[in-house]
Protein backbone atom coordinates (compact mmCIF):
# COMPACT_ATOMS: atom_id res chain seq x y z
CA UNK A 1 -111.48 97.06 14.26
CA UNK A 2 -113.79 94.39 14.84
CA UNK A 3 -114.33 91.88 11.34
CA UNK A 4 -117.53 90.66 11.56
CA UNK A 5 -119.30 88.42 8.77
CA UNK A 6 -123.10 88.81 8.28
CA UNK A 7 -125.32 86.43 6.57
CA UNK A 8 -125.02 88.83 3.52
CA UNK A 9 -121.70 87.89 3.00
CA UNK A 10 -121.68 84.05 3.35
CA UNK A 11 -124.53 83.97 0.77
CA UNK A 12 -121.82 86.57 -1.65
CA UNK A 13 -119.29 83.99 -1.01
CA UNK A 14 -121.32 80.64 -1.88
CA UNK A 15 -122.80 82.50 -5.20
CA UNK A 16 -119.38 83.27 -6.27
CA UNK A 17 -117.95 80.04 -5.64
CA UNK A 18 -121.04 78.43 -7.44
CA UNK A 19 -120.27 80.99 -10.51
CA UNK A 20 -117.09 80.12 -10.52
CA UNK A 21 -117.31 76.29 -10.39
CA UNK A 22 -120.08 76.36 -13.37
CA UNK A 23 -117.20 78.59 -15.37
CA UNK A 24 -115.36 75.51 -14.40
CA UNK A 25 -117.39 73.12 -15.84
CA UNK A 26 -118.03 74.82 -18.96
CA UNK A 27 -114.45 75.44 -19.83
CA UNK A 28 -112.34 72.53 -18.10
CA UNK A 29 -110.67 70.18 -21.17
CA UNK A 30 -110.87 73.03 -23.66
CA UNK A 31 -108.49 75.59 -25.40
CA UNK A 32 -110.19 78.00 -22.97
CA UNK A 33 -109.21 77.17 -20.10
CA UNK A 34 -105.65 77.84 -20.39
CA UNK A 35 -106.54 81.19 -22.18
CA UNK A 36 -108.67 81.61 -18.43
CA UNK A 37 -105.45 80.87 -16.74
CA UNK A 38 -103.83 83.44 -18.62
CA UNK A 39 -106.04 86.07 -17.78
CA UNK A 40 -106.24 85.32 -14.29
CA UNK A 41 -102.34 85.28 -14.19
CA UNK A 42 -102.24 88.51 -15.69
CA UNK A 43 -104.96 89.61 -12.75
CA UNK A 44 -103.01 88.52 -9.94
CA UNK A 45 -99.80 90.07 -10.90
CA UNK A 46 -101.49 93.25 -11.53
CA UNK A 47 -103.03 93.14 -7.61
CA UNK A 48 -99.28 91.84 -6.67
CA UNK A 49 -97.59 95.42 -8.52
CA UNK A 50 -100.30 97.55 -7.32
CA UNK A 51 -99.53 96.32 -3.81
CA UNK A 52 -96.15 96.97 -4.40
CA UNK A 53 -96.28 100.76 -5.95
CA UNK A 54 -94.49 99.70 -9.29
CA UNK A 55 -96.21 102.66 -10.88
CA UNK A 56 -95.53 102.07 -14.22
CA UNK A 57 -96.10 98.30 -14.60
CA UNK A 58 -99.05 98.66 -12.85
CA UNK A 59 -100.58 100.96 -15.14
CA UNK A 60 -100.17 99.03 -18.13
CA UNK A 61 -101.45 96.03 -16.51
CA UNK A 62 -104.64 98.36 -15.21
CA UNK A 63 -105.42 99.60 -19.02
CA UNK A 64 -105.36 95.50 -19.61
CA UNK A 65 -107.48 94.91 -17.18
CA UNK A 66 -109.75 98.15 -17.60
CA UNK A 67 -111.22 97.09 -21.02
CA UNK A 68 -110.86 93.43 -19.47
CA UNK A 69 -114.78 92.63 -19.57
CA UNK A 70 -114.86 93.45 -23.76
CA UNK A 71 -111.89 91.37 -24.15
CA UNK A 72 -113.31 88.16 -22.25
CA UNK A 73 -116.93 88.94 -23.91
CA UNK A 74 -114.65 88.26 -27.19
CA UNK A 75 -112.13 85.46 -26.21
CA UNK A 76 -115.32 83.58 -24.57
CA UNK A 77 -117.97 84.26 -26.61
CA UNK A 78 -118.62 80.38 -27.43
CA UNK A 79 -118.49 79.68 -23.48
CA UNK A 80 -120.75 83.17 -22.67
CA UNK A 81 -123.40 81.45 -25.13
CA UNK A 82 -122.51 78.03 -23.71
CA UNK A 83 -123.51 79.11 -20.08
CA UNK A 84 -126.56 81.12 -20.82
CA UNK A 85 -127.90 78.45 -22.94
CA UNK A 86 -127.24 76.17 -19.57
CA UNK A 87 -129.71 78.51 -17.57
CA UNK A 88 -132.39 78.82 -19.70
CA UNK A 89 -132.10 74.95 -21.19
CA UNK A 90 -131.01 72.85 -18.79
CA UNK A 91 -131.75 74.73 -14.79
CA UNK A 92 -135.39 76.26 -16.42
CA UNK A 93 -137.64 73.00 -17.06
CA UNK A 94 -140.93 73.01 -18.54
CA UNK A 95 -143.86 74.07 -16.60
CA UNK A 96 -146.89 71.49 -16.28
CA UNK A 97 -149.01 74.00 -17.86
CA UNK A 98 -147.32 75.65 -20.35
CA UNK A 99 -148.82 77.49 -23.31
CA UNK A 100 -146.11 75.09 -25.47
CA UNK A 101 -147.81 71.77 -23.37
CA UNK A 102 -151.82 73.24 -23.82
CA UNK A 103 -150.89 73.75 -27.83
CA UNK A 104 -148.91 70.22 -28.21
CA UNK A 105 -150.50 67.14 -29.45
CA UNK A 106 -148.26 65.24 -27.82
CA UNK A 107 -150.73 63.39 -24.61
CA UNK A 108 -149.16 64.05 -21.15
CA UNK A 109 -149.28 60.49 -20.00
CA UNK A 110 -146.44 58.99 -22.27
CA UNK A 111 -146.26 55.19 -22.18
CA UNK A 112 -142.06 55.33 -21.35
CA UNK A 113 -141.48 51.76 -21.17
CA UNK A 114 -142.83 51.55 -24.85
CA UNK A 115 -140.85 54.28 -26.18
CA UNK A 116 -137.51 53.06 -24.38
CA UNK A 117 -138.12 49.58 -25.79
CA UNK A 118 -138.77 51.21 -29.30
CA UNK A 119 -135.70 52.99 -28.98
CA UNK A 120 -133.49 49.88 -27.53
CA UNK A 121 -134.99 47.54 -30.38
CA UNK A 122 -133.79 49.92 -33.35
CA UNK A 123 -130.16 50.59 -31.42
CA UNK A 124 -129.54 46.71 -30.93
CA UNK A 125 -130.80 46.28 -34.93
CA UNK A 126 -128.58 48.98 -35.87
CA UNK A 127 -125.41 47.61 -33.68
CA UNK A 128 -125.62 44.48 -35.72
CA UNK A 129 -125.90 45.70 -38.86
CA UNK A 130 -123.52 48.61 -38.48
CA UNK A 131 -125.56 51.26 -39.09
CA UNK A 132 -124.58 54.43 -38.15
CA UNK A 133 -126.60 56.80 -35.50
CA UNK A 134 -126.86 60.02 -33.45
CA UNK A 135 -130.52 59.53 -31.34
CA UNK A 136 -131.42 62.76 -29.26
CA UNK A 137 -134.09 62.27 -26.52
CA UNK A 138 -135.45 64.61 -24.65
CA UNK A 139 -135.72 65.27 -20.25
CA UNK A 140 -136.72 67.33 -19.07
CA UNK A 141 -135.53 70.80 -20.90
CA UNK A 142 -137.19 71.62 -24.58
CA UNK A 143 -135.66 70.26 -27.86
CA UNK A 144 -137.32 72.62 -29.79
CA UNK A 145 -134.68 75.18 -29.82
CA UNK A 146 -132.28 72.22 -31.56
CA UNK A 147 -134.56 71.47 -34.51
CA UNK A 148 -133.29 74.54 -37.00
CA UNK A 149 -131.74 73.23 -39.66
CA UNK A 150 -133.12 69.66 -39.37
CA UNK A 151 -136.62 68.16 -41.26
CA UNK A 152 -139.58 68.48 -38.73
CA UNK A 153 -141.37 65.20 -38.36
CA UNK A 154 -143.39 64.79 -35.49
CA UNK A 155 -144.06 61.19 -36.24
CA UNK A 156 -145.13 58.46 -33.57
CA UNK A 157 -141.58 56.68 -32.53
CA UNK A 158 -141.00 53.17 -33.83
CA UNK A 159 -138.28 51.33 -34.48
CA UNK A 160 -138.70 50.17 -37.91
CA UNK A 161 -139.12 54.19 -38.20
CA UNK A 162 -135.41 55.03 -36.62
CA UNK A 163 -133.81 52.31 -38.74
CA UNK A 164 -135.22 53.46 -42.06
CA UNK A 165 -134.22 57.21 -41.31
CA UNK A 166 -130.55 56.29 -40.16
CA UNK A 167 -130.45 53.75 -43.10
CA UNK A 168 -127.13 54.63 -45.54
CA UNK A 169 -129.42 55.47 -48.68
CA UNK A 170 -132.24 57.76 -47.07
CA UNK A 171 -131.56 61.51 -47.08
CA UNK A 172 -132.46 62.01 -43.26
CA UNK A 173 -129.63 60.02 -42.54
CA UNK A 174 -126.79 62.44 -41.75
CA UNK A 175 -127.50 64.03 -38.36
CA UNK A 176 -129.22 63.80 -35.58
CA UNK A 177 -133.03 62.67 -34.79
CA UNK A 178 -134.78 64.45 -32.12
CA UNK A 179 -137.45 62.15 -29.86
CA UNK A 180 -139.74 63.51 -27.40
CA UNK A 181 -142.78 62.55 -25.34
CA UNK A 182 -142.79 59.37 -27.74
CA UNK A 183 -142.27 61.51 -30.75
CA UNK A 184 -139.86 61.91 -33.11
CA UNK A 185 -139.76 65.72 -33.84
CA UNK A 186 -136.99 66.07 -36.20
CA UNK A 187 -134.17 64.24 -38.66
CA UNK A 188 -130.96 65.45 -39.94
CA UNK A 189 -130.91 68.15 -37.28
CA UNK A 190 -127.00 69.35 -36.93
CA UNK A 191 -125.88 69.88 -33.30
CA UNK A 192 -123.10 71.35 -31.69
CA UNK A 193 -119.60 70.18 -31.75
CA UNK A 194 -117.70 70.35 -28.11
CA UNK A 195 -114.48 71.74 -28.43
CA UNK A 196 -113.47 69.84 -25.68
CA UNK A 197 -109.82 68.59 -25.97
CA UNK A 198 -110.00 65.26 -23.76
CA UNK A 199 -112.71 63.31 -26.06
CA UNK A 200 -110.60 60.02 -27.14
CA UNK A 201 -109.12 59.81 -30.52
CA UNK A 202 -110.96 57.03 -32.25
CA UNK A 203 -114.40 59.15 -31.60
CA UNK A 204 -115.81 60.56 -34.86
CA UNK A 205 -118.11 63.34 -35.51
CA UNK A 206 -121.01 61.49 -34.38
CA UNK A 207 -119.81 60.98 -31.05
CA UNK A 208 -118.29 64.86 -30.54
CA UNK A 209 -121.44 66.11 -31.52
CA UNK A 210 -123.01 63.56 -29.14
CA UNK A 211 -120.90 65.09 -26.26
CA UNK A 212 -121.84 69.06 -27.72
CA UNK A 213 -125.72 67.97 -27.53
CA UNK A 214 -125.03 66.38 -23.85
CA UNK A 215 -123.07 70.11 -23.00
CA UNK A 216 -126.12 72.68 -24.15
CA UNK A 217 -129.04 70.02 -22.76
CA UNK A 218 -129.87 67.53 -20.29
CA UNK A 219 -130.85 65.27 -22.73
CA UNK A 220 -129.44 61.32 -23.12
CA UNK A 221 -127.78 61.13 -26.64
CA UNK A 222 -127.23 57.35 -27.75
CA UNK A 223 -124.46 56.93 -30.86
CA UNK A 224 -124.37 54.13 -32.91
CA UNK A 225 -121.19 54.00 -34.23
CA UNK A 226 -120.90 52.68 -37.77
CA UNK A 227 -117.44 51.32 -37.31
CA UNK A 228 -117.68 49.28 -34.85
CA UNK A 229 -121.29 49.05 -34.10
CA UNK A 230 -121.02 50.04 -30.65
CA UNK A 231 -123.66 51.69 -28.41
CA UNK A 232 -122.76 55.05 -26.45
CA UNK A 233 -124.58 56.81 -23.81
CA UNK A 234 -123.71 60.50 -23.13
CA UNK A 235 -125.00 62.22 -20.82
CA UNK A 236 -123.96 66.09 -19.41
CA UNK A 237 -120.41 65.44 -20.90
CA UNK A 238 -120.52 62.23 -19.28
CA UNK A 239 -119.57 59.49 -21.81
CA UNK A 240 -120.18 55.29 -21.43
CA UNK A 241 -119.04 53.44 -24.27
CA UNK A 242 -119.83 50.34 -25.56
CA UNK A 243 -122.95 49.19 -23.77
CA UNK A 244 -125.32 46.24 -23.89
CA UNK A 245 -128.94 46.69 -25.40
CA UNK A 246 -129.75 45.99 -21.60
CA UNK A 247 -128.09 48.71 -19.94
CA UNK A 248 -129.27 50.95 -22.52
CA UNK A 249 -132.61 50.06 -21.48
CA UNK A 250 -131.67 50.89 -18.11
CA UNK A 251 -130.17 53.95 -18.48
CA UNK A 252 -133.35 54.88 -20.45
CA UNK A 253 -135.62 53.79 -17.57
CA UNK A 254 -133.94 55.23 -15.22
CA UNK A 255 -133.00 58.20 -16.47
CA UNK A 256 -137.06 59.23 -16.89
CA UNK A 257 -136.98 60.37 -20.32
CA UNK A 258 -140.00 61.93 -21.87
C-alpha cells in the first residue's frame, strides 16, 4: 500500500510540533516538567504493552490514561492558565483602533525617547541610593489585566514621580508600578511569581516576580535591587543582570516600548 503524505498532514505535523515546543517553553525549569515526563513515560509504556498483548497491564495503564485529560487539567492547571494567558496577552496585540485606544486619554504619538530617559534617570537615582524597585512597562500586549489589586494612577511618568512611589516610607512602595504610553497606570500592583526552579539563589522576590511578569507578558520589567543596587532587565524569561544606566537606555529604545 502506497504511503503518501498530503499537504494536510505536513501542516498536522508542524502545528503539533509548534504545540508541543510552546508546552516546552512554558514548563522547562519547573516542578512540572518532570511531572510531564512522568506522564509521558507512563504513555509510552502503555503503547509498548498494548503492542505486546499484556492484557492485564495494559488495562490498568488504559483506565490511567482514559481519565488522563482531567488528571493533566488538574496537575497543570497553573501551566493551562499560563499558556492561554500567552495567546490572548502576548500573540493578540492591540488593534490601532480599538474601542480601549478611541476611550483612552492616553495620545497615540508617545514621545518614547522622553519616557525612556524618565525611566533611566529614576533607575540610575535609585541604583545609587539603594532603593528598591519592580518597574513594569508595557509593548505591545495590554497591562490592564495586571492592575487588580494595585492603586490606579494614571499619572504622567516622571522620574521624581517613580522615586517618590518606590521610596522606603510611601505606601505604594511594595510592588510593582505599571507604565504605559508615558503613563504610569498603577502602584503596588502584585504580579505573578514563576515557579521556575533555575532562577539564581541570591534573587529575591522582586526579581522572581520580575521573571513571572516577563512569563504572562511581553513586557520589559527593570528591578532595582535594594541590596546591591543593581539594575535588571527581564524580558520573556530572559534575565540580564547588572546593567549600566546606558544599556538600559538601550534596551528601552530598542525594545519600542509604549
Amino acid at each position: 500500500m502506497p504511503f503518501h503524505i498530503t499537504i494536510l498532514d505536513i501542516v498536522d505535523i508542524v502545528l503539533v510540533a509548534v504545540i508541543l515546543f510552546q508546552l516546552y517553553r512554558l514548563i522547562r525549569g519547573t516542578a512540572a516538567f518532570s511531572i510531564f515526563l512522568g506522564i509521558f513515560v507512563i504513555y509510552i509504556t502503555w503503547l509498548v504493552v498494548k503492542t505486546l498483548k499484556m492484557e492485564l497491564i495494559s488495562a490498568l495503564l488504559g483506565q490511567i490514561i482514559g481519565v488522563g485529560v482531567i488528571a493533566l487539567i488538574i496537575v497543570f492547571q497553573q501551566e493551562v492558565r499560563r499558556f492561554l494567558l500567552v495567546l490572548g496577552n502576548r500573540y493578540i496585540t492591540r488593534s490601532r483602533f480599538s474601542l480601549s485606544r478611541i476611550f483612552s486619554n492616553v495620545s497615540e504619538e508617545q514621545d518614547t525617547p522622553g519616557i525612556t530617559e524618565e525611566i533611566v534617570r529614576a533607575c540610575e537615582s535609585m541604583a545609587s541610593k539603594k532603593t528598591g524597585a519592580l518597574i513594569v512597562i508595557g509593548r505591545k500586549s495590554s497591562l490592564d489585566l495586571f492592575t487588580e489589586g494595585g492603586e490606579i494612577l494614571n499619572a504622567r511618568i516622571s522620574s521624581e514621580l517613580l522615586e517618590t512611589i518606590f521610596f522606603k516610607n510611601t505606601p505604594l512602595h511594595d510592588g510593582a508600578v505599571l507604565v504605559d504610553g508615558g503613563v504610569i497606570m498603577a502602584a503596588r500592583v502584585p504580579l505573578p511569581i514563576t515557579d521556575h526552579v533555575a532562577i539564581p539563589q541570591h534573587f529575591g522576590m522582586r526579581h522572581r516576580a520580575a521573571v513571572g511578569m516577563s512569563e504572562h507578558s511581553d513586557a520589559i520589567v527593570v528591578v532595582v535591587s535594594e541590596e546591591t543596587g543593581h539594575i535588571t532587565v527581564v524580558i520573556s524569561g530572559e534575565i540580564r543582570e547588572n546593567i549600566t544606566p546606558n544599556e538600559l537606555r538601550n534596551v528601552l529604545l530598542t525594545r519600542k516600548i509604549r
